[in-house]
N, C-alpha and C. Protein backbone atom coordinates (compact mmCIF):
# COMPACT_ATOMS: atom_id res chain seq x y z
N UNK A 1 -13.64 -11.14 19.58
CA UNK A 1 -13.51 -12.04 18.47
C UNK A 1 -12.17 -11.78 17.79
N UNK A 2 -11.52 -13.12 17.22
CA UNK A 2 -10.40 -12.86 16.93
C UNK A 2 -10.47 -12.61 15.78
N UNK A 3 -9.61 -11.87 14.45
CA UNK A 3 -9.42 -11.70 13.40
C UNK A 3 -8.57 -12.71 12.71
N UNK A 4 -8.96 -13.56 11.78
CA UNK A 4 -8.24 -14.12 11.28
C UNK A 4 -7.19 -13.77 9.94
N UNK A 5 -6.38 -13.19 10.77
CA UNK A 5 -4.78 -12.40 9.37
C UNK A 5 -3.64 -13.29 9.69
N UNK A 6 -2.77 -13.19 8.78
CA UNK A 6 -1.57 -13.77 9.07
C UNK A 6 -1.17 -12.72 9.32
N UNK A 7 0.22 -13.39 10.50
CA UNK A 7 1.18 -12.30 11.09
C UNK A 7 2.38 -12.31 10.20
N UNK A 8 2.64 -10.97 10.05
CA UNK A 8 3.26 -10.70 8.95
C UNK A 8 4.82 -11.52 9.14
N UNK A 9 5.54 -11.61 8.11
CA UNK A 9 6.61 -12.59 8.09
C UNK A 9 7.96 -12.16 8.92
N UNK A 10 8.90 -13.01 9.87
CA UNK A 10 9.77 -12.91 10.98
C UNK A 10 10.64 -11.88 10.22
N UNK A 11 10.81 -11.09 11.30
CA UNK A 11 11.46 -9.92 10.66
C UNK A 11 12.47 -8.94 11.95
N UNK A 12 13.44 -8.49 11.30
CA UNK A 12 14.69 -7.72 12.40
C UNK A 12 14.03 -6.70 13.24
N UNK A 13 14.18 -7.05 14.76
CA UNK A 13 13.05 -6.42 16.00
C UNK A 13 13.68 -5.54 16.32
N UNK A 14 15.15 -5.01 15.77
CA UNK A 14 15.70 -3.98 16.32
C UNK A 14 16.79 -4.99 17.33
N UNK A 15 17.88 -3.76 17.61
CA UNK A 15 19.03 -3.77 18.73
C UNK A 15 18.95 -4.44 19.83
N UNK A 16 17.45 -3.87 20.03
CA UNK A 16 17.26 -3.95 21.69
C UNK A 16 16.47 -5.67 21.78
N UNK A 17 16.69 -6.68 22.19
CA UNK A 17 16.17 -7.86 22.38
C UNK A 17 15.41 -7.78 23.44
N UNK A 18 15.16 -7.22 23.92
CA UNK A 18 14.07 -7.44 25.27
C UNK A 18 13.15 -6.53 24.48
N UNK A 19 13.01 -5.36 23.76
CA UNK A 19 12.30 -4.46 23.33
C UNK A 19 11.54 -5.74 21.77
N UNK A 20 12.16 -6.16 21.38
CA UNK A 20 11.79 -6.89 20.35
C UNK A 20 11.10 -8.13 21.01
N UNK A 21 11.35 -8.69 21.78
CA UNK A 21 10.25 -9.90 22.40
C UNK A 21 9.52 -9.34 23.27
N UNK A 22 9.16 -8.10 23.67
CA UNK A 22 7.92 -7.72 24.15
C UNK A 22 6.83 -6.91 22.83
N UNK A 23 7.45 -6.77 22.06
CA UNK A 23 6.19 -6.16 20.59
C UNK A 23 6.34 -7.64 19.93
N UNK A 24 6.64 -8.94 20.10
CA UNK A 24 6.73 -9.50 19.54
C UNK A 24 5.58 -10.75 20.59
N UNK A 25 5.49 -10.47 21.49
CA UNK A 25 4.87 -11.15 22.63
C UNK A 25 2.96 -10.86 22.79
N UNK A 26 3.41 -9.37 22.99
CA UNK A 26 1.88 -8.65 22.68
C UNK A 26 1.26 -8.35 21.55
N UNK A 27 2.10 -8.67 20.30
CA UNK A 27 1.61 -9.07 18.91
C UNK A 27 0.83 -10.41 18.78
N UNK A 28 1.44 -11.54 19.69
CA UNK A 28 0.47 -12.82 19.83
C UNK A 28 -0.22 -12.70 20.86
N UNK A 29 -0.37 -11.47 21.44
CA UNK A 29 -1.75 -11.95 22.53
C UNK A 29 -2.71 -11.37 22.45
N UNK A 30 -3.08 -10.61 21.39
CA UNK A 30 -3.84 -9.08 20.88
C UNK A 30 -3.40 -9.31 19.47
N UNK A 31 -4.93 -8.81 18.88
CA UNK A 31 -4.86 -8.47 17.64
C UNK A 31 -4.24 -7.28 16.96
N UNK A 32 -2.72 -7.93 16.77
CA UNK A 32 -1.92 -6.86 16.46
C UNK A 32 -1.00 -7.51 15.46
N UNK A 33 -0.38 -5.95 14.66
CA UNK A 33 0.59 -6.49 13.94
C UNK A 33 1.36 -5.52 14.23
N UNK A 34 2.62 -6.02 14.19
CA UNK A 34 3.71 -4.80 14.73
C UNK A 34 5.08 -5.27 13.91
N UNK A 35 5.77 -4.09 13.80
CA UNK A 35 6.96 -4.39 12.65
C UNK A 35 7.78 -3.68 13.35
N UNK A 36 9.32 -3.85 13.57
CA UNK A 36 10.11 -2.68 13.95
C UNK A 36 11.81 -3.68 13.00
N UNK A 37 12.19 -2.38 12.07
CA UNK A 37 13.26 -2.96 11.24
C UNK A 37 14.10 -1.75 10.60
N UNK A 38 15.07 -1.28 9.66
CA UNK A 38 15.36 -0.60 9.32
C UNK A 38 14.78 0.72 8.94
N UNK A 39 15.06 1.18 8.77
CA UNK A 39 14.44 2.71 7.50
C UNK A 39 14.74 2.81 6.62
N UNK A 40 14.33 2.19 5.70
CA UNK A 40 14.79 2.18 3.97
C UNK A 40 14.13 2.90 3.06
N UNK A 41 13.79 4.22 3.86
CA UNK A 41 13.42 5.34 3.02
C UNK A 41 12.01 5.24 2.45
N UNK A 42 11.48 4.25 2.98
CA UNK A 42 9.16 4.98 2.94
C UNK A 42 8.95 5.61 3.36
N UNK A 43 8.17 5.81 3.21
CA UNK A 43 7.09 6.71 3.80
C UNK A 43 6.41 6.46 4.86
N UNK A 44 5.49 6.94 5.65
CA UNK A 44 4.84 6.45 7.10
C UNK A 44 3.47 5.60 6.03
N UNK A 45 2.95 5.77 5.16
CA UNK A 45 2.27 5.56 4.24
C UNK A 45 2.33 4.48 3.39
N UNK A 46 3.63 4.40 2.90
CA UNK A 46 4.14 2.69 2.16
C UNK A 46 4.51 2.13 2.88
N UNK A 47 5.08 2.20 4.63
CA UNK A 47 5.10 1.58 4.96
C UNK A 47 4.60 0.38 5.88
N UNK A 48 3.63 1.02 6.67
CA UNK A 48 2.11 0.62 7.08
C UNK A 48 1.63 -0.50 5.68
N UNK A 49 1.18 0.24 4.70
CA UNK A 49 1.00 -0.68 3.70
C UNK A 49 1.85 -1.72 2.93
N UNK A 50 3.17 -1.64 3.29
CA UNK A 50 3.83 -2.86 3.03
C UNK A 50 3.79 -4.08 3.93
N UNK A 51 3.47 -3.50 4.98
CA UNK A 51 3.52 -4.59 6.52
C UNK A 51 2.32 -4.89 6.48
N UNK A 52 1.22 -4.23 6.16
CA UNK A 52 -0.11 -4.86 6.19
C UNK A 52 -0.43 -5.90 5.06
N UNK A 53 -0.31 -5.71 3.88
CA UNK A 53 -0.31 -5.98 2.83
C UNK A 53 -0.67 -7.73 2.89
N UNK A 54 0.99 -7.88 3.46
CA UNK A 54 1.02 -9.52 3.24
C UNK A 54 -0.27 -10.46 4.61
N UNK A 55 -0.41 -9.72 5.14
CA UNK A 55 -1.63 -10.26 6.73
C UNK A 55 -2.54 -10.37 6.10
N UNK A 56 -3.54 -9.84 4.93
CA UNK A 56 -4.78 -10.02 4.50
C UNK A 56 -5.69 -8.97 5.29
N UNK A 57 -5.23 -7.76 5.36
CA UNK A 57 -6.09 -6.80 6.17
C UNK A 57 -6.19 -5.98 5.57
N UNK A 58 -5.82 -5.73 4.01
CA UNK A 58 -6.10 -4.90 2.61
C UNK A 58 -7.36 -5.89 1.91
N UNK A 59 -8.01 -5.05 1.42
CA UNK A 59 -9.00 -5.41 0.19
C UNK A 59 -8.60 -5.30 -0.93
N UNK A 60 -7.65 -5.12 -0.97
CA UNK A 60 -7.23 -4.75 -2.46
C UNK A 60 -7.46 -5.64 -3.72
N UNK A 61 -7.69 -6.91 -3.69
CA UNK A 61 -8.02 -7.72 -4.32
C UNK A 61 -9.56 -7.60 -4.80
N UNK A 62 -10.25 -6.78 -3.92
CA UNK A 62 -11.39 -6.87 -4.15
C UNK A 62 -12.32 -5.58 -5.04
N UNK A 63 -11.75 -5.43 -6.13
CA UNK A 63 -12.38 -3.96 -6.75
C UNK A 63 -13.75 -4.15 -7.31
N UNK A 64 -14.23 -5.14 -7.27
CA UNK A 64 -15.87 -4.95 -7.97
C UNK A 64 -16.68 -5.65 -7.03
N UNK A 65 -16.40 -5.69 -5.49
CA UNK A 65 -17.48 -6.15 -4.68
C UNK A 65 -18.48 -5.15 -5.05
N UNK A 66 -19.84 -5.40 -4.37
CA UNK A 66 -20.73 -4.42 -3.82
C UNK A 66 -20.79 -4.04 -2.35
N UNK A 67 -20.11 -4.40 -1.90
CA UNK A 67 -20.19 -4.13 -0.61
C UNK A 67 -19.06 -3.33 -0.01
N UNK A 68 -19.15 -2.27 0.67
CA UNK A 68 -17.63 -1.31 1.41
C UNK A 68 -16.56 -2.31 1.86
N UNK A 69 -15.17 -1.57 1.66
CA UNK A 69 -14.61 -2.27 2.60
C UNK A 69 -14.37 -1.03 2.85
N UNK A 70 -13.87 -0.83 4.13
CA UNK A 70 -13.06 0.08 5.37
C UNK A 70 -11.47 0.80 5.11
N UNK A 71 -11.02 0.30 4.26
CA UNK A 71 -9.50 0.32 4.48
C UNK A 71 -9.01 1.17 3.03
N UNK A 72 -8.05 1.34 3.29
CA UNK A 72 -7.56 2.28 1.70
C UNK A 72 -6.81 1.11 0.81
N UNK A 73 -7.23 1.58 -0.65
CA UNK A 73 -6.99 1.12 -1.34
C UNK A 73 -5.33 1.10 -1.99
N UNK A 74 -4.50 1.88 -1.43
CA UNK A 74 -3.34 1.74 -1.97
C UNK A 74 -2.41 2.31 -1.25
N UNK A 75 -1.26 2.48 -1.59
CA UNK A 75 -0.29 3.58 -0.62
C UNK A 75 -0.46 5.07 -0.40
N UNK A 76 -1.08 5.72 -1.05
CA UNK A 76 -1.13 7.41 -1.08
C UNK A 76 -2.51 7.32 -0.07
N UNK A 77 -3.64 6.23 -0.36
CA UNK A 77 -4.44 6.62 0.80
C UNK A 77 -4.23 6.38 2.10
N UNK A 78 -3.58 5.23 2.20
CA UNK A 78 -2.45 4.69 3.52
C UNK A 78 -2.01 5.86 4.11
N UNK A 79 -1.36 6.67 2.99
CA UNK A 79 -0.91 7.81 3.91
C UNK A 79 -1.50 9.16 4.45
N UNK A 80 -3.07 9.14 4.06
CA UNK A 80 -3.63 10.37 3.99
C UNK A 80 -4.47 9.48 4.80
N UNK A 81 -4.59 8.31 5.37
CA UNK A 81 -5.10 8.21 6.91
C UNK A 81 -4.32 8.07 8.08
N UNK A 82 -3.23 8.20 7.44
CA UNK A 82 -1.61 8.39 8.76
C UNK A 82 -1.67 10.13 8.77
N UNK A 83 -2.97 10.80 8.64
CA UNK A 83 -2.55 11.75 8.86
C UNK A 83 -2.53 13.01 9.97
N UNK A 84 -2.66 12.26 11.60
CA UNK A 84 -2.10 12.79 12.72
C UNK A 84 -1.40 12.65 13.08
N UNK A 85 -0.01 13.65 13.02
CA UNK A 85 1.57 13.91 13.36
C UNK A 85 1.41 14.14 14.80
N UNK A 86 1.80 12.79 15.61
CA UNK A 86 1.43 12.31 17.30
C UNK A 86 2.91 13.33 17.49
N UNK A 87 2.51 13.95 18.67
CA UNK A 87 3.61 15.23 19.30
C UNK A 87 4.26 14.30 20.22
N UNK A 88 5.80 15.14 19.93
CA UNK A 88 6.41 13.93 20.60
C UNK A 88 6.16 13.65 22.63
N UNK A 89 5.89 14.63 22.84
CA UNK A 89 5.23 14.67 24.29
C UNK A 89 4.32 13.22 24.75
N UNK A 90 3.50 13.28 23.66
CA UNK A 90 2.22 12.07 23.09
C UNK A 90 2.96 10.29 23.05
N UNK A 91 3.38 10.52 22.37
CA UNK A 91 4.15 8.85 21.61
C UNK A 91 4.06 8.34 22.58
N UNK A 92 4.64 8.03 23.57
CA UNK A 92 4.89 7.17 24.71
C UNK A 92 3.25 6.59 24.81
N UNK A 93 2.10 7.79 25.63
CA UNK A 93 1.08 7.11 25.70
C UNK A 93 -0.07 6.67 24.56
N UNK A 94 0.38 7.32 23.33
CA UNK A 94 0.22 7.17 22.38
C UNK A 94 0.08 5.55 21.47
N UNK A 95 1.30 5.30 21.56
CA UNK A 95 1.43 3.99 21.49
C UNK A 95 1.34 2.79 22.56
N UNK A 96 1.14 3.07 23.80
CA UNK A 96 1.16 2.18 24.55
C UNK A 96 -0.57 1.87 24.98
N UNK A 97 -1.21 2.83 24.64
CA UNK A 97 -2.91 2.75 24.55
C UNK A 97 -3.03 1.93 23.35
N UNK A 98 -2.55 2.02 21.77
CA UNK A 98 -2.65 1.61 20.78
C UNK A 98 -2.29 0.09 21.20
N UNK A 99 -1.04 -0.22 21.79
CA UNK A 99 -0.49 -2.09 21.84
C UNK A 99 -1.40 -2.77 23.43
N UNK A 100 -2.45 -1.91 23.76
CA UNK A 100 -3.14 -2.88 24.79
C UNK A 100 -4.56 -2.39 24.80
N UNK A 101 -4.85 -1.11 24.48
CA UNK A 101 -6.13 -0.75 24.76
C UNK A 101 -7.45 -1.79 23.51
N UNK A 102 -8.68 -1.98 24.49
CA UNK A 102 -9.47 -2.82 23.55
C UNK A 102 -10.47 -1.78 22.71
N UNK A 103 -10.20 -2.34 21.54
CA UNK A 103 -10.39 -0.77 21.06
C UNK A 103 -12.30 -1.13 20.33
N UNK A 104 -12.90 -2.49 20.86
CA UNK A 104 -14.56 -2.67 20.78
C UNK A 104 -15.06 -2.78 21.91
N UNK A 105 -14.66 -2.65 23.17
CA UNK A 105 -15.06 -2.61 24.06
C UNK A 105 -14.07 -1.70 24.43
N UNK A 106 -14.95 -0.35 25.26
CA UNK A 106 -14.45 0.43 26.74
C UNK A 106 -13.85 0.15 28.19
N UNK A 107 -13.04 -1.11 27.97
CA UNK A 107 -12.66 -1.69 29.27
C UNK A 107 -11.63 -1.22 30.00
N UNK A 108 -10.73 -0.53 29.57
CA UNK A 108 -9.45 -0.22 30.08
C UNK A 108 -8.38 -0.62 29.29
N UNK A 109 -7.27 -0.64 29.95
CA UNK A 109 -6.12 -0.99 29.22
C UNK A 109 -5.58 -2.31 30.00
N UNK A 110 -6.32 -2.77 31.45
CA UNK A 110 -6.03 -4.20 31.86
C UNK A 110 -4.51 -3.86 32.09
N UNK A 111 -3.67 -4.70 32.82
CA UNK A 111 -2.24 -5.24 33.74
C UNK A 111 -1.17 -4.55 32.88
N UNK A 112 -1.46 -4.81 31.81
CA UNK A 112 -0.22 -4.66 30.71
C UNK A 112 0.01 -3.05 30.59
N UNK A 113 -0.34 -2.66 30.70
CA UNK A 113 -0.67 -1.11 30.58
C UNK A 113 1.03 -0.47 30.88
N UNK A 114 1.78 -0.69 32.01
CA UNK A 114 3.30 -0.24 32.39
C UNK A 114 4.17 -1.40 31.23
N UNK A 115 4.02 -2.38 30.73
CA UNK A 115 4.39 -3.23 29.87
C UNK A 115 4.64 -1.98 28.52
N UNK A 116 3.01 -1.91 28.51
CA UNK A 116 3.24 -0.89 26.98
C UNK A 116 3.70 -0.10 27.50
N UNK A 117 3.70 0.73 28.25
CA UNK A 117 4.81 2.28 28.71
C UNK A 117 5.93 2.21 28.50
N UNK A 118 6.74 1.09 28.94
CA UNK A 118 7.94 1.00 28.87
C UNK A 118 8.10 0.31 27.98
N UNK A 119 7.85 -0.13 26.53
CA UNK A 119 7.87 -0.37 25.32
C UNK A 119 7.76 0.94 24.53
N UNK A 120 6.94 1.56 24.63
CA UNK A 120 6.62 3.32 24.20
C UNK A 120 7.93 3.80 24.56
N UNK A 121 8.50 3.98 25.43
CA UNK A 121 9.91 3.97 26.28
C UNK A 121 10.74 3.97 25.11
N UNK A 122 10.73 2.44 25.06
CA UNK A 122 12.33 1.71 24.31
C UNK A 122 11.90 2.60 22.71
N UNK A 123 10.67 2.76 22.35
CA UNK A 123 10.77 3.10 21.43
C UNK A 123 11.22 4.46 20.85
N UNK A 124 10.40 5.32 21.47
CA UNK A 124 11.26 6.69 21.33
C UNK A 124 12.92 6.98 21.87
N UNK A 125 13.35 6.24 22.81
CA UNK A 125 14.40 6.19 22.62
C UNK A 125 15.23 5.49 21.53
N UNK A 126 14.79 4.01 21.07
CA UNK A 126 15.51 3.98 19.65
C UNK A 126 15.32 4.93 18.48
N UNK A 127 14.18 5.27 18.47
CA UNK A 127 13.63 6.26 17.23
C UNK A 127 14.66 7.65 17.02
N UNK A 128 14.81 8.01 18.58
CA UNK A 128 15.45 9.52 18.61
C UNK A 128 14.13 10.47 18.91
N UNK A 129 14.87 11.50 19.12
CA UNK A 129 14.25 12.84 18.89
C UNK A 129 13.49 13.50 18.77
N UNK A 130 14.31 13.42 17.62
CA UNK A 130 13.91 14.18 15.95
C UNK A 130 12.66 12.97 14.84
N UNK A 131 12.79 11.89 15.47
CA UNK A 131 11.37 10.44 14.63
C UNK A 131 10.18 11.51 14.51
N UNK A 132 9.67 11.14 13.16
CA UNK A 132 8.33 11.82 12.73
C UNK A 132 7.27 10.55 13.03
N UNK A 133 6.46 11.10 14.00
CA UNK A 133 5.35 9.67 14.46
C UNK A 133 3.64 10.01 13.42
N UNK A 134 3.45 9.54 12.69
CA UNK A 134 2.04 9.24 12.53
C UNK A 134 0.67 8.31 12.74
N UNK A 135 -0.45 8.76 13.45
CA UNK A 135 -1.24 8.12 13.91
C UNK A 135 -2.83 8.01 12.50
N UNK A 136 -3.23 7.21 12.49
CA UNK A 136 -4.60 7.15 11.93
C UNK A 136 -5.98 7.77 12.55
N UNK A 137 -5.80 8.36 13.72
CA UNK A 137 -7.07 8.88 14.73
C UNK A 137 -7.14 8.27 16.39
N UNK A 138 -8.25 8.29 16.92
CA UNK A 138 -7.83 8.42 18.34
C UNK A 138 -8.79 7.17 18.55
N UNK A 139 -8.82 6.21 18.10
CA UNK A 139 -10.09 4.40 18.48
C UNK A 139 -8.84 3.78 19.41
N UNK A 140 -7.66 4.08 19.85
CA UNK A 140 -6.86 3.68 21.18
C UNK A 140 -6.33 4.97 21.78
N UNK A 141 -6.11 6.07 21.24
CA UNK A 141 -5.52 7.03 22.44
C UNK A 141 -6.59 7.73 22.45
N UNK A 142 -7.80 7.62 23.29
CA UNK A 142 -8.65 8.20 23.18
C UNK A 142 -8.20 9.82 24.37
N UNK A 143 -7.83 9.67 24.90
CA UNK A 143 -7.26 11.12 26.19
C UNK A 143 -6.59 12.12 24.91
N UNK A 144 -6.63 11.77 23.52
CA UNK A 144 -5.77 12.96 23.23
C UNK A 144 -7.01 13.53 22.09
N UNK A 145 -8.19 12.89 22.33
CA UNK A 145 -9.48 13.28 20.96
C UNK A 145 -9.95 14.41 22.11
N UNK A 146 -9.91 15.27 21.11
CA UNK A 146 -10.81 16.44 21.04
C UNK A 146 -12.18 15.80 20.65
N UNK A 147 -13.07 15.61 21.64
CA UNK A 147 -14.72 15.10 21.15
C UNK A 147 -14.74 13.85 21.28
N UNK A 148 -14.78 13.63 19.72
CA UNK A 148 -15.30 11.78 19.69
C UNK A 148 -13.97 10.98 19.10
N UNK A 149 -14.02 10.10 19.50
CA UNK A 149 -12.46 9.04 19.52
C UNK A 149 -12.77 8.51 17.47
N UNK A 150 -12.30 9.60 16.67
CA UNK A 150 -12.56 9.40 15.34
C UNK A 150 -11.42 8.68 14.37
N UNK A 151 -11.37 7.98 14.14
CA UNK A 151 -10.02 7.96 12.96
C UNK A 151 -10.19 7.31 11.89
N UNK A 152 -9.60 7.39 10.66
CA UNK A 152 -9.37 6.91 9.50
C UNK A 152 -9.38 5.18 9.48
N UNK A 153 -9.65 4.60 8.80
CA UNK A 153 -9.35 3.48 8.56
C UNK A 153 -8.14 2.92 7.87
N UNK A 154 -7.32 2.04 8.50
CA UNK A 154 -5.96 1.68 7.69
C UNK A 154 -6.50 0.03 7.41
N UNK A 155 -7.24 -0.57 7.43
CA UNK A 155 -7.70 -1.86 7.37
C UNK A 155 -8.59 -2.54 7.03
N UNK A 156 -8.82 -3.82 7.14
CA UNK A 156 -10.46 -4.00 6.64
C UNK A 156 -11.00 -4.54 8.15
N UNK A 157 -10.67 -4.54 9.36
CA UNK A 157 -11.18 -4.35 10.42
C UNK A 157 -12.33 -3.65 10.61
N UNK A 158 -12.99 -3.92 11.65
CA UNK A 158 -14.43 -2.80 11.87
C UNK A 158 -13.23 -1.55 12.48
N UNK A 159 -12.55 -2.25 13.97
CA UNK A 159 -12.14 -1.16 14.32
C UNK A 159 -10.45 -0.88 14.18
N UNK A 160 -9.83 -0.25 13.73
CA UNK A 160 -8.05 -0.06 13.71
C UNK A 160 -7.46 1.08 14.43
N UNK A 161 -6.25 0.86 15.15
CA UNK A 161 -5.81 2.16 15.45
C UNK A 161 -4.15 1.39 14.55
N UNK A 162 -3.61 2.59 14.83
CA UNK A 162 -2.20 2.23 13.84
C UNK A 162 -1.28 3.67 13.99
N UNK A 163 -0.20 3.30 14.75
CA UNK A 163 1.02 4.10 14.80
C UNK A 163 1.63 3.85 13.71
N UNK A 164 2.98 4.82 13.50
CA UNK A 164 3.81 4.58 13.02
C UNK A 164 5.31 5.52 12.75
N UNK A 165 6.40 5.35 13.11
CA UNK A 165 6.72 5.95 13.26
C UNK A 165 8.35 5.90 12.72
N UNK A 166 8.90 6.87 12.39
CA UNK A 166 10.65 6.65 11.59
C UNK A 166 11.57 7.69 11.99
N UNK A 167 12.67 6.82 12.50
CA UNK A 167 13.42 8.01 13.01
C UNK A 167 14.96 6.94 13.06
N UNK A 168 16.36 8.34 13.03
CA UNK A 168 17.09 7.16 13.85
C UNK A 168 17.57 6.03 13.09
N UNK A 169 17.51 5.69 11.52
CA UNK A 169 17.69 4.53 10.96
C UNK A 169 16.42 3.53 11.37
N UNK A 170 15.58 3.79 12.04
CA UNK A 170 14.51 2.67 12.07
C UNK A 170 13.50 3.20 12.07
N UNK A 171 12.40 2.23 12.23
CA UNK A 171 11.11 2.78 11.63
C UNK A 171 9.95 1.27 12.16
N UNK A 172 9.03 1.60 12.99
CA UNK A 172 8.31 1.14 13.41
C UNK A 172 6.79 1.00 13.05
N UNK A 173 6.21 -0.23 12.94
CA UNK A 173 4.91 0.22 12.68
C UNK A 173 3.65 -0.57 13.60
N UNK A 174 2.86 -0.20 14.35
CA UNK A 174 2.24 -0.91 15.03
C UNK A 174 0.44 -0.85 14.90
N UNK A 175 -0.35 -1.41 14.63
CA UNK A 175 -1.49 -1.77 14.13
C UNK A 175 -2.37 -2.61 15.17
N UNK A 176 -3.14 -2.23 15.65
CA UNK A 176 -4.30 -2.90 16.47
C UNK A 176 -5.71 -2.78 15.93
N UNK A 177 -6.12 -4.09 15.91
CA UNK A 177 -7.43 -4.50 14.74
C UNK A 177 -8.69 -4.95 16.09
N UNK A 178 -9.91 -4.37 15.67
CA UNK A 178 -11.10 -5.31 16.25
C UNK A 178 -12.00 -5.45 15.59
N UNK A 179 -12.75 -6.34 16.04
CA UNK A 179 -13.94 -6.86 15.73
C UNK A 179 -15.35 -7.01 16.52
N UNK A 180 -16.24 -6.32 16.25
CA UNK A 180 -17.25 -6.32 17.51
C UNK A 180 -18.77 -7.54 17.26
C-alpha cells in the first residue's frame, strides 16, 4: 500500500547527475524520500526533520489526539532516533537495503538490488571518508541486527528505515516508509 506524502520539494542532487537521477528515480518507485544537497551545518537530526517535515510524515500538528503517533515530535527526538553511527565498512549495504528492501513484507531486495549498491557507491564516495552516517535501526539492513530487526521511529509510517548521512560539504538523507 502506498503512502500518501508529498515528495519533498525539487532540490540540488549533487555533482554527480547520473547519481542524482537514480535517488531521484527510486524515490518515485518506492516509498521513499531522499534528499542529497549541501551541508549547511545540521545536524543528522534537523536534518532528517527538515526534509521530512514538508511530506506530511510528522504529526506534529497533532498534540491532543488520543491516539499514538509513531514518529518524534521535534528535532532533538529526530536525533535520538538517528542514533546508530552505521560503520563505514556498513554504508554501502546499509543504504542500499534501506533504497530497495520492502521493509512489510520479507521478500528480498528484487532486481534493483546492484542499482542500490552502486548508488551506496556514488555516495560514500561523494560523502568522503571521514562522513558521519546515522541510521534509525535495522527494519532495512536487517544482516547488521544483532537479534530482532528493531529501530526507532522517524515517521508516522507503521514501518521506517532512514539513513543519513554528512560529510564532504554534502549531506544526504534517505527515508523508506511502509504500510502493512
Amino acid at each position: 500500500m502506498n503512502l500518501s506524502f508529498r515528495p519533498p520539494e525539487p532540490y540540488d542532487l549533487g555533482p554527480d547527475p547520473d547519481l542524482g537521477m537514480w535517488l531521484t528515480e527510486l524515490g518515485e518507485w518506492r516509498d521513499l524520500v531522499v534528499h542529497l544537497g549541501p551541508d549547511d551545518g545540521r545536524s543528522h537530526g534537523r536534518l532528517c526533520w527538515d526534509v521530512l517535515k514538508p511530506t506530511g510524515l510528522l504529526a506534529v500538528h497533532c498534540r491532543d489526539c488520543k491516539h499514538g503517533h509513531g514518529g518524534p515530535r521535534n528535532p532533538a527526538r529526530m536525533e535520538e532516533a538517528l542514533k546508530i553511527r552505521v560503520p563505514p565498512g556498513e554504508v554501502v549495504p546499509w543504504t542500499a537495503a534501506t533504497l530497495v528492501r520492502d521493509l512489510v513484507y520479507n521478500s528480498g531486495d528484487g532486481d534493483l538490488r546492484p542499482v542500490a549498491e552502486a548508488i551506496g557507491h556514488g555516495l560514500v564516495d561523494l560523502l568522503g571518508p571521514d562522513a558521519q552516517w546515522r541510521a534509525n535501526g535495522y527494519a532495512a539492513y536487517r544482516e547488521g541486527a544483532t537479534g530482532n530487526a528493531h529501530w526507532s521511529s522517524v515517521s508516522e509510517a507503521t514501518f521506517d528505515a532512514a539513513v543519513v548521512g554528512i560529510g564532504n560539504g554534502h549531506a544526504v538523507v534517505i527515508v523508506a516508509t511502509g504500510e502493512d
